[in-house]
Each structure stands twice: as C-alpha cells, then as structure tokens.
N, C-alpha and C. Protein backbone atom coordinates (compact mmCIF):
# COMPACT_ATOMS: atom_id res chain seq x y z
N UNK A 1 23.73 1.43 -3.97
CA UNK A 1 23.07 0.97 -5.18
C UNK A 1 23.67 1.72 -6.36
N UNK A 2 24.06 0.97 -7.40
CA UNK A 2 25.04 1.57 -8.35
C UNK A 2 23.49 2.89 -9.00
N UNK A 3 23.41 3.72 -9.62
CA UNK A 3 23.05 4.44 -10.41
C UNK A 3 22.62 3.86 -12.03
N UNK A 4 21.40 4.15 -12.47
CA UNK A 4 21.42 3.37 -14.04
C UNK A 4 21.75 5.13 -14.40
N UNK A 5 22.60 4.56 -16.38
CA UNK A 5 22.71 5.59 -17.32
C UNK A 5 21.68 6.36 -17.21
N UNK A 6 21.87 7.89 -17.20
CA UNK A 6 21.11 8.64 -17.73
C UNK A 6 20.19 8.32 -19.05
N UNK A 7 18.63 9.14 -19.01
CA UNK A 7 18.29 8.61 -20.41
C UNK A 7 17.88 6.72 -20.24
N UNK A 8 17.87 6.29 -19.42
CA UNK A 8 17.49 5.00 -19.29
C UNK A 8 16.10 4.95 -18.30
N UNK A 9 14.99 3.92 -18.80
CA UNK A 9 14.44 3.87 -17.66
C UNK A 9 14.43 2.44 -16.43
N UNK A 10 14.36 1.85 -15.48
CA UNK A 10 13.63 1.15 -14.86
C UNK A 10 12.82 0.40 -15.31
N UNK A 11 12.84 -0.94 -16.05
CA UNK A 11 11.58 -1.31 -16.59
C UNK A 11 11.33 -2.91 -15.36
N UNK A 12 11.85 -2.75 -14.69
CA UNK A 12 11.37 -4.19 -13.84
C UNK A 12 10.43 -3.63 -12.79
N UNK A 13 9.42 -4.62 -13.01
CA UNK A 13 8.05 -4.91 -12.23
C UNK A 13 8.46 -4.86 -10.75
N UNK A 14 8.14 -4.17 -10.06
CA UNK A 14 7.95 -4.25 -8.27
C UNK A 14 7.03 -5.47 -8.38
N UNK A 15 7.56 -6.61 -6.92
CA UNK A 15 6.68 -7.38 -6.53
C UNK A 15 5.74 -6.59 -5.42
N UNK A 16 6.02 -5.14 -5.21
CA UNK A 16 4.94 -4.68 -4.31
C UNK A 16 4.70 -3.06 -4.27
N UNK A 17 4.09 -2.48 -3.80
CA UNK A 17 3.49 -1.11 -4.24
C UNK A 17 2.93 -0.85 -2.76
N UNK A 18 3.11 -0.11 -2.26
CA UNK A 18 2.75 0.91 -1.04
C UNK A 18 1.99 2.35 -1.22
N UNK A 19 0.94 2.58 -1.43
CA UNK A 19 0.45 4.21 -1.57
C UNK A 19 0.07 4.68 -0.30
N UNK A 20 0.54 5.83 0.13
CA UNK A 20 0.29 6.36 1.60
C UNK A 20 -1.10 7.55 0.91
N UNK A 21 -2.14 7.27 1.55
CA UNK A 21 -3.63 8.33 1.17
C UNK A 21 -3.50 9.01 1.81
N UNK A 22 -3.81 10.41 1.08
CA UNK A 22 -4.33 11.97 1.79
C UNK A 22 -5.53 11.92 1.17
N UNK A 23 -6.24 13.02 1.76
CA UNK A 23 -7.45 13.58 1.35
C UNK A 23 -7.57 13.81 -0.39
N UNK A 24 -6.35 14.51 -0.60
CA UNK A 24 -6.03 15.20 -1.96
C UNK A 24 -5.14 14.27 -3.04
N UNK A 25 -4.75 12.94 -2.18
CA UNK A 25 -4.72 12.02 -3.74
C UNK A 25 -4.97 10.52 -3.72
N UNK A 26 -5.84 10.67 -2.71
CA UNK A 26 -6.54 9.01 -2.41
C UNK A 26 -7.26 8.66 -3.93
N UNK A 27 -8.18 9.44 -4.37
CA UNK A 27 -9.29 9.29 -5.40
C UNK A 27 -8.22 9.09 -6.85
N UNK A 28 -6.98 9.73 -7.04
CA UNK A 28 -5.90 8.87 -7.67
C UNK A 28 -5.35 7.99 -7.44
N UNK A 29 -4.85 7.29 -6.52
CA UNK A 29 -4.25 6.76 -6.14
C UNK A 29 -5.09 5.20 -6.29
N UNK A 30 -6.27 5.34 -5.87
CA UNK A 30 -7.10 4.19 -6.70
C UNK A 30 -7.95 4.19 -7.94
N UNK A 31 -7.75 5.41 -8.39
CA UNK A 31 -8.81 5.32 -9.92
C UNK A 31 -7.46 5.37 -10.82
N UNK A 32 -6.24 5.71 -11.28
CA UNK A 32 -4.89 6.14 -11.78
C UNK A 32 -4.50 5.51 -11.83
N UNK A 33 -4.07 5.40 -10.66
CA UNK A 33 -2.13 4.36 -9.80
C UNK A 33 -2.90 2.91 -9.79
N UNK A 34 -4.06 2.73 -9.43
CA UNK A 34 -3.91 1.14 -9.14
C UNK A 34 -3.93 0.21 -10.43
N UNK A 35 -5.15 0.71 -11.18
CA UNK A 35 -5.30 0.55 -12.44
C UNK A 35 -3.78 0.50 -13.36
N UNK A 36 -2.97 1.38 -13.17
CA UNK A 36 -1.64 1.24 -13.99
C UNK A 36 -0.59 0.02 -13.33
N UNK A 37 -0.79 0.02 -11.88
CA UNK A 37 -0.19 -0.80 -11.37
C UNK A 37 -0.70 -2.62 -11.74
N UNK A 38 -1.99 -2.29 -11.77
CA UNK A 38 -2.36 -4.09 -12.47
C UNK A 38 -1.45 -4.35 -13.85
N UNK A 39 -2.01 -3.37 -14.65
CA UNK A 39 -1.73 -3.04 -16.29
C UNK A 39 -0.07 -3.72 -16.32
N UNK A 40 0.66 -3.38 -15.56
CA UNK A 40 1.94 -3.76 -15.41
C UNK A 40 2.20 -4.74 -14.57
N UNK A 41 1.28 -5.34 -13.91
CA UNK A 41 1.39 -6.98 -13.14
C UNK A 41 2.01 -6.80 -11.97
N UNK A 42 2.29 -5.60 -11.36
CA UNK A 42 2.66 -6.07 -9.74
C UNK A 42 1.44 -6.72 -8.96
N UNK A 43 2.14 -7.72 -8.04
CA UNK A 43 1.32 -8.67 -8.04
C UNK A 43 0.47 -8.21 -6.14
N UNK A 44 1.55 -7.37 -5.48
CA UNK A 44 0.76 -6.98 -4.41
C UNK A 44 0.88 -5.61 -4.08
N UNK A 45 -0.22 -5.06 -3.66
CA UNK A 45 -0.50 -3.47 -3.17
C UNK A 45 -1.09 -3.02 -2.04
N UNK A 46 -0.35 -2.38 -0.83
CA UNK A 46 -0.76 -2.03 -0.02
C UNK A 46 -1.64 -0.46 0.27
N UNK A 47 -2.43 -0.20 0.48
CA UNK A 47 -3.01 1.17 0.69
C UNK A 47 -3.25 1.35 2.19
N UNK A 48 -2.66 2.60 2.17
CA UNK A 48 -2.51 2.78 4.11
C UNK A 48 -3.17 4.42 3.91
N UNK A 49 -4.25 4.17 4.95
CA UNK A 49 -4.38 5.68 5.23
C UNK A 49 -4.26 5.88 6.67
N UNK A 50 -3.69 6.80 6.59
CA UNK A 50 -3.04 7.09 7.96
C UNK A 50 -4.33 7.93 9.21
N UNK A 51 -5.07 8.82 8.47
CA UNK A 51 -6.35 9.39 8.90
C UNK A 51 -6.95 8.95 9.59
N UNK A 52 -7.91 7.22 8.78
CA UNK A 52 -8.42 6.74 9.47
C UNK A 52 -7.79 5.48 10.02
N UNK A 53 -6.91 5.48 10.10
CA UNK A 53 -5.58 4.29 10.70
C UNK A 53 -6.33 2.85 10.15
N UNK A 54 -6.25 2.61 8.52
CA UNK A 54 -6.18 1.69 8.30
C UNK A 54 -5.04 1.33 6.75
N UNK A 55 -5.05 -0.25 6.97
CA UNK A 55 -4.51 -0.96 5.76
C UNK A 55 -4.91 -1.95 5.20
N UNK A 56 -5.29 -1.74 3.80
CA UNK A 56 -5.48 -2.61 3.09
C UNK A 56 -4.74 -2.94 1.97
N UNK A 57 -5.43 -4.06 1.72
CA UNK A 57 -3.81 -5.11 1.39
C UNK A 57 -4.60 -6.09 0.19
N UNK A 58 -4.14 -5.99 -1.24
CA UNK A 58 -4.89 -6.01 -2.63
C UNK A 58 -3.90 -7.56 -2.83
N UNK A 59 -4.18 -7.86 -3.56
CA UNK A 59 -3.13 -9.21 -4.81
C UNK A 59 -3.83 -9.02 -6.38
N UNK A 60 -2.83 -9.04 -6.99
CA UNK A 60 -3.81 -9.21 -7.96
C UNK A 60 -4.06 -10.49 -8.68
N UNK A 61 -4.62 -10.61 -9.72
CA UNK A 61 -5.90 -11.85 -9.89
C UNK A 61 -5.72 -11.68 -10.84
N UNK A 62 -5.25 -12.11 -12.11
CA UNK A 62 -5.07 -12.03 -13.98
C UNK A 62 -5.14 -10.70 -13.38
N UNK A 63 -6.05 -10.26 -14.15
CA UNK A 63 -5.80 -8.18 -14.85
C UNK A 63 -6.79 -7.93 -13.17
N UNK A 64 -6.97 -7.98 -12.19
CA UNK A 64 -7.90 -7.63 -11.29
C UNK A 64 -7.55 -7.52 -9.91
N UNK A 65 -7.62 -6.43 -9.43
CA UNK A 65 -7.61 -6.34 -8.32
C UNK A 65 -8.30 -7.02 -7.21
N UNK A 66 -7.89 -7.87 -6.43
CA UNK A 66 -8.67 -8.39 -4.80
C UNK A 66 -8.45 -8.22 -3.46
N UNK A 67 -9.44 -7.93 -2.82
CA UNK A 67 -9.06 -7.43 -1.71
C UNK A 67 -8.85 -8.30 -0.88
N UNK A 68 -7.26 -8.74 -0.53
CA UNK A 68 -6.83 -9.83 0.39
C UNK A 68 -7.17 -9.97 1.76
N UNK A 69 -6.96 -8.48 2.51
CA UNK A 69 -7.34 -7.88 3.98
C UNK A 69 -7.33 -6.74 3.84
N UNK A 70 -7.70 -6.48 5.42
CA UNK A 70 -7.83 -5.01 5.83
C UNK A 70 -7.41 -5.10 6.79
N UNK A 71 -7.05 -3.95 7.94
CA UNK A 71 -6.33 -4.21 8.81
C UNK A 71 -6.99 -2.75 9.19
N UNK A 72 -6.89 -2.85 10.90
CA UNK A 72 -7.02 -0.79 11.58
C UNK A 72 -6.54 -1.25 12.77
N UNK A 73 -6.41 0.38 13.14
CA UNK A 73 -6.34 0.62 14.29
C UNK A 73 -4.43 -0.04 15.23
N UNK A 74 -4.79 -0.65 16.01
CA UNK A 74 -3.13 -1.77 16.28
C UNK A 74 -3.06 -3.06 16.26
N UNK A 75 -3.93 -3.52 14.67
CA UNK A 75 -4.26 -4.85 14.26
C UNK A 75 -2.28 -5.59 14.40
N UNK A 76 -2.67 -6.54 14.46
CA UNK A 76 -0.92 -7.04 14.06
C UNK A 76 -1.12 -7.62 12.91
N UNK A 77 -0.18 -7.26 11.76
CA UNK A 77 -0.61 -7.76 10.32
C UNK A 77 0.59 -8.82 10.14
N UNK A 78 0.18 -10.08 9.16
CA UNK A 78 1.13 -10.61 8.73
C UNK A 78 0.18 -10.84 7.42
N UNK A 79 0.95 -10.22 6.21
CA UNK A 79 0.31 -10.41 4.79
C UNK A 79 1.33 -10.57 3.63
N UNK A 80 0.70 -11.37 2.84
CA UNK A 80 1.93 -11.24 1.82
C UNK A 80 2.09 -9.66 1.08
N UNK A 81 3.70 -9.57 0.86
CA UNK A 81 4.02 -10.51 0.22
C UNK A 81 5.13 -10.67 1.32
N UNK A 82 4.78 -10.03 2.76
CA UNK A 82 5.74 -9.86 4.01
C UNK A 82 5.07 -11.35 5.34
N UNK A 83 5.06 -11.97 4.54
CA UNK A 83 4.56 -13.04 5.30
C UNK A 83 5.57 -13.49 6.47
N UNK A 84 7.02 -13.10 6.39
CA UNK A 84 7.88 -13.65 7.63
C UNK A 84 8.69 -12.75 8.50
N UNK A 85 7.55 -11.83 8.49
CA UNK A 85 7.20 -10.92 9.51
C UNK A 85 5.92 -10.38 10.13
N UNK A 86 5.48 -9.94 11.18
CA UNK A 86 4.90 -9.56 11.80
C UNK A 86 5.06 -8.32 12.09
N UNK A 87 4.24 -7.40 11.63
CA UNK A 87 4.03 -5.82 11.67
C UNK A 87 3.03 -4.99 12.62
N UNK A 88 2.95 -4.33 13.59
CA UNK A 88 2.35 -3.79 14.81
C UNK A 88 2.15 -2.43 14.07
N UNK A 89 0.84 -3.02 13.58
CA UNK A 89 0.33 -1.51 12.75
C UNK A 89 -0.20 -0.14 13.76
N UNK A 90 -0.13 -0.10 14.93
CA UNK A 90 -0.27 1.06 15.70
C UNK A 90 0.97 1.60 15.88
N UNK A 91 2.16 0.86 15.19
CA UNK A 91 3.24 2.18 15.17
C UNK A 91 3.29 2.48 14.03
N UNK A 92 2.34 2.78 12.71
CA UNK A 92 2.23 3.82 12.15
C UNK A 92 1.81 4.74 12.23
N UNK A 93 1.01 5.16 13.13
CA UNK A 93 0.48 6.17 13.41
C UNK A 93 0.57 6.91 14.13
N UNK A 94 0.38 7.98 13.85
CA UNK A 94 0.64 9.18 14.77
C UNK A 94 -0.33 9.52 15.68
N UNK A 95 -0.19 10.21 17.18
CA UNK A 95 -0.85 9.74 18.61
C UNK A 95 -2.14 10.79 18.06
N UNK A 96 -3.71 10.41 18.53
CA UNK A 96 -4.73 11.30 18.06
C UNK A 96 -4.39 12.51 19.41
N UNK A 97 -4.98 13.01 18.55
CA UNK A 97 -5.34 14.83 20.16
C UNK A 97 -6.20 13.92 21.29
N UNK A 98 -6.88 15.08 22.25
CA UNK A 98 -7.68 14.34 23.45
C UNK A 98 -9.06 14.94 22.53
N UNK A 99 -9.58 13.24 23.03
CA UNK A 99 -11.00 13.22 23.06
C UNK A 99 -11.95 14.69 23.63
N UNK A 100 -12.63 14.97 22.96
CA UNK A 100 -13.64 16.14 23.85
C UNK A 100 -14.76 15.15 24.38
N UNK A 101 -14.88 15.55 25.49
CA UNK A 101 -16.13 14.68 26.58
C UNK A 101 -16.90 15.36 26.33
C-alpha cells in the first residue's frame, strides 16, 4: 500500500468499524467511538467482546445507531457488510480455564 504525504490526513469513510472491548475501554468505545463513528456515516459496526464471547453487529439508520444482531458463544455469523462469507465465531476466542465443580 503506497504511503500518503506526510502532514496529510485520511479523510475517506470506512464502510466498517470493528472495536475489540476490554473492561477499561468498552464504556468509550460506545459512549465516544460510536457516536463519532455515526457523525461521520460509516454505515456498519461491529463490537466484539471477547470476555463474554459475544458480537454485535450495529448499521446505521440516518444519524442512528441499530442493532442488526448479536451473536455468542460458536454462533456461525453471516452479517453485513460480510454477507459472502460465513464466520465460525468460536474461533475467536480464546479456550476458558476448567470449570470448578
């Protein structure tokens, strides 16, 4: 991928947005980031938390966020804006410890 000039920014819109949640910047990541991300019209946003092994999956709507799906656990997702594929969401995640009986 060639490099842009220094001193230049990036001004083209992503058709999509991925935020991976921690504990310590989930509560940004949707009060901040999503809000800026409408403001600028990308039109789809995924939020994955890995913790509680889920994904959800936004479009937006004029200025508004909607919640398209959700997905957990080793759902098989097919969502836009990846509609011509099929994604096996239990290989994002990492294996839990053992259960205590």
């Amino acid at each position: 991928m060639p490099y842009p000039p220094e001193g230049h920014r990036i001004e083209t819109v992503p058709d999509w947005i991925c935020e991976i949640l921690s504990p310590s910047t989930a509560s940004k990541d949707r009060k901040v980031k999503m809000p800026l991300y409408a403001r600028y019209g990308v039109p789809h946003a995924w939020l994955i938390n890995p913790g509680k092994q889920i994904l959800e999956i936004y479009r937006l709507d004029d200025d508004t966020w909607m919640k398209n799906n959700f997905f957990s656990g080793t759902d098989q997702v097919i969502a836009p804006p990846f509609e011509a594929i099929r994604i096996d969401l239990g290989r994002f995640w990492l294996p839990r410890g053992p259960v205590a009986v």
